[in-house]
N, C-alpha and C. Protein backbone atom coordinates (compact mmCIF):
# COMPACT_ATOMS: atom_id res chain seq x y z
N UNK A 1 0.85 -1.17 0.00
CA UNK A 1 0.00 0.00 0.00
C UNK A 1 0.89 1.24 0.00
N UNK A 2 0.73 2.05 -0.83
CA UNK A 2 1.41 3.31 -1.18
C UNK A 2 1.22 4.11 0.54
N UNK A 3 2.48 4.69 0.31
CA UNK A 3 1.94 5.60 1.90
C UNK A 3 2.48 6.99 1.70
N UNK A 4 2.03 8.05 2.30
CA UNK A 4 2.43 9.63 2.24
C UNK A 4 3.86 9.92 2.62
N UNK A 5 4.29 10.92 2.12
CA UNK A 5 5.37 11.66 2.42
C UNK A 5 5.30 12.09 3.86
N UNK A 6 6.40 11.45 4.81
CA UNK A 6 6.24 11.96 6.09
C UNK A 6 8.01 12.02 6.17
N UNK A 7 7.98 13.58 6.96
CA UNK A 7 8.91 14.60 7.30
C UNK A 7 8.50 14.67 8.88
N UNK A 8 9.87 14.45 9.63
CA UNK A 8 9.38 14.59 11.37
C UNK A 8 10.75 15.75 11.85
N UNK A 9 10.76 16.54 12.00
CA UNK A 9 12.00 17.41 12.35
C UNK A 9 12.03 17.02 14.30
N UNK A 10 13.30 16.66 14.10
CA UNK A 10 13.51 16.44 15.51
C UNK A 10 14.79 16.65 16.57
N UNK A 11 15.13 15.97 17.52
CA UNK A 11 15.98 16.04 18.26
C UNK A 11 16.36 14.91 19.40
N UNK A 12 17.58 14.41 19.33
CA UNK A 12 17.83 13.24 19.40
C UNK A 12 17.75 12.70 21.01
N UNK A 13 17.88 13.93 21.69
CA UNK A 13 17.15 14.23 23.38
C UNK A 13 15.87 14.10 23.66
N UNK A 14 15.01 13.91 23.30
CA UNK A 14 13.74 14.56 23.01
C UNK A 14 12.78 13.06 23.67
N UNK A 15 12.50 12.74 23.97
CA UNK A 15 11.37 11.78 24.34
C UNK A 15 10.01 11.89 23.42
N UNK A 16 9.34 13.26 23.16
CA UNK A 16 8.26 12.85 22.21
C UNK A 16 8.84 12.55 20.98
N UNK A 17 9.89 13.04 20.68
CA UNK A 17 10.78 12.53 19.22
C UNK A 17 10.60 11.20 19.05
N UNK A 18 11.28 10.41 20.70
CA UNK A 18 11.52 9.00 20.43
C UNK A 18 9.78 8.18 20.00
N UNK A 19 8.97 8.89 20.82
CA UNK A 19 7.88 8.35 20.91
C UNK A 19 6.46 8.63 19.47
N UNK A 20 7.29 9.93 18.38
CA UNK A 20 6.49 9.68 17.44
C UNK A 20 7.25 9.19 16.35
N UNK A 21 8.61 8.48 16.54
CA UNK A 21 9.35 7.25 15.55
C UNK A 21 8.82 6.61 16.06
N UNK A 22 8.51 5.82 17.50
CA UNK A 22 8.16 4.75 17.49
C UNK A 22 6.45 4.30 16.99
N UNK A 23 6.01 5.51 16.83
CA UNK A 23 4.61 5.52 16.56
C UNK A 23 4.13 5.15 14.86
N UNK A 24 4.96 6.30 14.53
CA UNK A 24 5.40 5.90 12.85
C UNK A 24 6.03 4.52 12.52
N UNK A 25 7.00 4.33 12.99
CA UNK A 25 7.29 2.77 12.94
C UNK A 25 6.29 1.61 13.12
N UNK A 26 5.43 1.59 14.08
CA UNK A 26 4.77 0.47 14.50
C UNK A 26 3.64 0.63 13.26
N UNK A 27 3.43 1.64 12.77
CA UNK A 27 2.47 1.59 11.03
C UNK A 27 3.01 1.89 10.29
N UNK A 28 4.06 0.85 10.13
CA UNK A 28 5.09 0.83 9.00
C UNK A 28 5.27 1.86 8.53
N UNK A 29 5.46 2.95 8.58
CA UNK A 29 5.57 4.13 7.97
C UNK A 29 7.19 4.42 7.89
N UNK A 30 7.81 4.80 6.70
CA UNK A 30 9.23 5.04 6.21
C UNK A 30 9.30 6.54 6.63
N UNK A 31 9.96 7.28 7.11
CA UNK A 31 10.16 8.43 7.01
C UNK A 31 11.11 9.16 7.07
N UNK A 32 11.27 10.73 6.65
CA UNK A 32 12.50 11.28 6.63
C UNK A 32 13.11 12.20 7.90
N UNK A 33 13.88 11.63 8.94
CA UNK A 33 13.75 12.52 10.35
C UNK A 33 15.16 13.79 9.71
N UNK A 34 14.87 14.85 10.06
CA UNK A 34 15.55 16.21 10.27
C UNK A 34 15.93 16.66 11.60
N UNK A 35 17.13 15.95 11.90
CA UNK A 35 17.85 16.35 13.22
C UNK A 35 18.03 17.55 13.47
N UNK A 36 17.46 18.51 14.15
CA UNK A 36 17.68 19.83 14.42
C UNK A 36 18.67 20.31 15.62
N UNK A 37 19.47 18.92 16.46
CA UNK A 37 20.11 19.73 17.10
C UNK A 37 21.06 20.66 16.61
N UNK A 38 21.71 21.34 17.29
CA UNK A 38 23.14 22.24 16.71
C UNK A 38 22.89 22.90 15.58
N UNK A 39 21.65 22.78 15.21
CA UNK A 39 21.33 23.54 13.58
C UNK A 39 20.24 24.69 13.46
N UNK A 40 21.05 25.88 13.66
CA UNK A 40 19.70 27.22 14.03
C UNK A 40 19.29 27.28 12.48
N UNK A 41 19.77 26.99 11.56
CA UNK A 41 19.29 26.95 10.30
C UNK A 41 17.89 25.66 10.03
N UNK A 42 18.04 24.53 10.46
CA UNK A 42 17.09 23.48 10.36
C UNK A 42 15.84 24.27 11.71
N UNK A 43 15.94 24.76 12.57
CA UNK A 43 14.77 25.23 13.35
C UNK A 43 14.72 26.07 13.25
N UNK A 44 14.86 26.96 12.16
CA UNK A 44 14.47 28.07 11.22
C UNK A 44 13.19 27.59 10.20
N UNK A 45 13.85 26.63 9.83
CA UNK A 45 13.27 25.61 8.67
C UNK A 45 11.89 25.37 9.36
N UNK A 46 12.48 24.63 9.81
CA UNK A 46 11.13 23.67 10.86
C UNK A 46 10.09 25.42 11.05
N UNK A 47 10.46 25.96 11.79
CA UNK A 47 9.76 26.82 12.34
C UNK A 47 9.04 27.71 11.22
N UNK A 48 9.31 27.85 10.31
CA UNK A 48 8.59 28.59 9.17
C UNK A 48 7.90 27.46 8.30
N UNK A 49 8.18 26.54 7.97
CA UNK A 49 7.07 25.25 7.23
C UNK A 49 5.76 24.81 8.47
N UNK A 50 6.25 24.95 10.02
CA UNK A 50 5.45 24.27 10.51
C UNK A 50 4.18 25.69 11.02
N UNK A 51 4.13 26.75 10.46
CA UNK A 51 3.68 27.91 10.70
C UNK A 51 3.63 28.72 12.02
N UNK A 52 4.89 28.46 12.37
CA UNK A 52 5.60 28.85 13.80
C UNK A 52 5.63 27.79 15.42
N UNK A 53 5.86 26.75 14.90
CA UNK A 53 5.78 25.55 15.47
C UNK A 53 7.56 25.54 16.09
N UNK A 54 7.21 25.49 17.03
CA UNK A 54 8.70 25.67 17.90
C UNK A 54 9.57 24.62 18.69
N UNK A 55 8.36 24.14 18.96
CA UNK A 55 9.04 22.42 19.54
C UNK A 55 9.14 21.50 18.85
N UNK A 56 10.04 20.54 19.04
CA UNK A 56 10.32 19.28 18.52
C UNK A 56 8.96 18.26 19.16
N UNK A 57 8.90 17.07 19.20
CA UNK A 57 9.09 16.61 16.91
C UNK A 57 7.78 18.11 16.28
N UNK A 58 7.95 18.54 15.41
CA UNK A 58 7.07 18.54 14.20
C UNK A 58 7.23 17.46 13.40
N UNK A 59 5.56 16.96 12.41
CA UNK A 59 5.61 15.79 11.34
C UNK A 59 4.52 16.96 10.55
N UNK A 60 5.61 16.22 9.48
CA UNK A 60 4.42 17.09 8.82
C UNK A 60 4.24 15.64 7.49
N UNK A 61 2.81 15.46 7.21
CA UNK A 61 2.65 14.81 6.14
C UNK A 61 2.58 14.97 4.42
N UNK A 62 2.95 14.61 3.84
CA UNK A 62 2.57 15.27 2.23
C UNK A 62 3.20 16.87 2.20
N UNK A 63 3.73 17.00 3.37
CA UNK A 63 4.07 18.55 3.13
C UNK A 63 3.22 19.51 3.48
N UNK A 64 2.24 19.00 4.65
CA UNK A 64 1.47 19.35 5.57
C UNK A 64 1.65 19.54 7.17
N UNK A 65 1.79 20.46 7.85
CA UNK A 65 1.97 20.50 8.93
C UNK A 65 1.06 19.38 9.64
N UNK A 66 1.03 18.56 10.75
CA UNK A 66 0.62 18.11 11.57
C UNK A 66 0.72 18.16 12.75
N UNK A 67 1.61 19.14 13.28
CA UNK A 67 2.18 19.19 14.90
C UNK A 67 3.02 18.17 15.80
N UNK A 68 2.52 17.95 16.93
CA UNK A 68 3.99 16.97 16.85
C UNK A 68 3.24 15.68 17.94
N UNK A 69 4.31 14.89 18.78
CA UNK A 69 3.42 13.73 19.14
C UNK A 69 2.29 13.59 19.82
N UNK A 70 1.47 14.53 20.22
CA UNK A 70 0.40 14.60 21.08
C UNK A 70 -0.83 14.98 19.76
N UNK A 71 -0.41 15.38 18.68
CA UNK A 71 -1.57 16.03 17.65
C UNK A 71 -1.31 14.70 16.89
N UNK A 72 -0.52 13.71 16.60
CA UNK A 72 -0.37 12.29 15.95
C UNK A 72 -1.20 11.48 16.65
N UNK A 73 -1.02 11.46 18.01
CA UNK A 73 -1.46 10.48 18.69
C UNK A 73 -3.62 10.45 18.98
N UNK A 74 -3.46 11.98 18.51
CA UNK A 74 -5.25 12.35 18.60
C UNK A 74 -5.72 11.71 17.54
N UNK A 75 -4.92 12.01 16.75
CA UNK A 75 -5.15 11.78 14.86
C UNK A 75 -5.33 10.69 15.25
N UNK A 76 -4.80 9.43 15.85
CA UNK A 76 -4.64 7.90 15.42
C UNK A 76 -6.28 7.46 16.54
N UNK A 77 -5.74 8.29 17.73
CA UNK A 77 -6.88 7.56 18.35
C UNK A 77 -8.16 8.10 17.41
N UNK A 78 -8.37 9.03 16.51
CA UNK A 78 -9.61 9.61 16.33
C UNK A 78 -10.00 8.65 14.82
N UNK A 79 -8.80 7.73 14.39
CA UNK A 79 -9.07 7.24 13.31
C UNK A 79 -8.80 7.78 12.06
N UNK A 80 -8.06 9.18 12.02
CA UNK A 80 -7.87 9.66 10.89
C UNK A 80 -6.47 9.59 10.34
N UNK A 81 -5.48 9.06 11.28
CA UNK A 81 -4.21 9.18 11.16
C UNK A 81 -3.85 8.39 9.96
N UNK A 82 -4.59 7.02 9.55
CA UNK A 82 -4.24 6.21 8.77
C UNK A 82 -4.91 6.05 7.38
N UNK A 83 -5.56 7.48 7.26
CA UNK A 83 -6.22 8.11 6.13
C UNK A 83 -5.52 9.11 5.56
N UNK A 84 -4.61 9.58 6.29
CA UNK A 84 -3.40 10.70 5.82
C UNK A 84 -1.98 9.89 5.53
N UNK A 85 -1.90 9.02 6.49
CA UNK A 85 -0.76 8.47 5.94
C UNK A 85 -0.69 7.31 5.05
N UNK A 86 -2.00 6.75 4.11
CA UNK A 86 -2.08 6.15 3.16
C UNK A 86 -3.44 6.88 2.48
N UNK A 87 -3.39 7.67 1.77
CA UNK A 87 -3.79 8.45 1.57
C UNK A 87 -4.44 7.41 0.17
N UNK A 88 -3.94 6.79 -0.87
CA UNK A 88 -4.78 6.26 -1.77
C UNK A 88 -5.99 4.91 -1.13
N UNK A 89 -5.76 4.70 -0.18
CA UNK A 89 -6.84 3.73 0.66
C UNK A 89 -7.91 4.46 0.54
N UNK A 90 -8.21 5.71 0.75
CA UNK A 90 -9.24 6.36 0.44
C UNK A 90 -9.56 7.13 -0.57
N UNK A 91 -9.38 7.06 -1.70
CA UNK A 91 -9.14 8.16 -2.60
C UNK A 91 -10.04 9.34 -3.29
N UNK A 92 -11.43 9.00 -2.79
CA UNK A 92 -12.28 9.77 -2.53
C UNK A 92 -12.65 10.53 -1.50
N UNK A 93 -12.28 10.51 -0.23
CA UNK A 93 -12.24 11.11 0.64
C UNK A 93 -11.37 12.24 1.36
N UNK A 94 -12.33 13.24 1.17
CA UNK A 94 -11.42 15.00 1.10
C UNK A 94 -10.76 15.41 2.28
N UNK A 95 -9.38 15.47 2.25
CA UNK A 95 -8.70 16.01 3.43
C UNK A 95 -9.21 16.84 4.40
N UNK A 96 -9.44 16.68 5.90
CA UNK A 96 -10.18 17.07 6.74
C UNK A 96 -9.06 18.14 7.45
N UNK A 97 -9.89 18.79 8.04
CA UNK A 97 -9.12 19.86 9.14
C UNK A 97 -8.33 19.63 9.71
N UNK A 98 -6.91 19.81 10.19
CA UNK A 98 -6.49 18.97 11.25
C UNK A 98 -6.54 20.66 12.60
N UNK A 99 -7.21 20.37 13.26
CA UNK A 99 -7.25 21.25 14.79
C UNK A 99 -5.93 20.89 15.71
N UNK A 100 -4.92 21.87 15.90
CA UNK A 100 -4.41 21.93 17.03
C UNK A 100 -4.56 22.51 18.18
N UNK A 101 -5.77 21.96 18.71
CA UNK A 101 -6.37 23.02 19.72
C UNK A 101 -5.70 22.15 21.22
């Protein structure tokens, strides 16, 4: 099954870091991590793609912000997580809001 472009900018200290690889991992999901320690240029990055998102992890999917392991973990319990990250499983069904409230 084809799966989305997932981007997680992180930091190798970080405990929610460890905990949204391990989250991504356990649904097979391949992804590209962006180590931001020591790099004011990569949390520059991060911080202007994720629309001023300041903490580690940010994931962003398809090149979509998603926030970081507590806004993954809503997504999955709410059932939508695995509609974004295999995105042709549904292919009629229109990308929903994601709320970081």
């Amino acid at each position: 099954m084809a799966q989305a472009n997932v981007t997680v900018y992180l930091s190798r200290t970080c405990f929610y870091c460890t905990m949204v690889q391990r989250l991504l991992n356990t649904k097979g999901i391949k992804f590209q991590s962006i180590v931001v320690d020591g790099h004011a240029d990569l949390w520059q990055e991060m911080k202007e793609r994720s629309g001023g998102g300041s903490t580690v992890p940010q994931v962003f999917i398809d090149g979509r912000p998603v926030g970081g392991y507590t806004d993954l973990l809503a997504l999955d319990r709410e059932g939508m997580l695995d509609d974004l990250l295999f995105p042709t499983r549904c292919p009629d069904t229109p990308m929903k809001e994601i709320s970081h409230e």
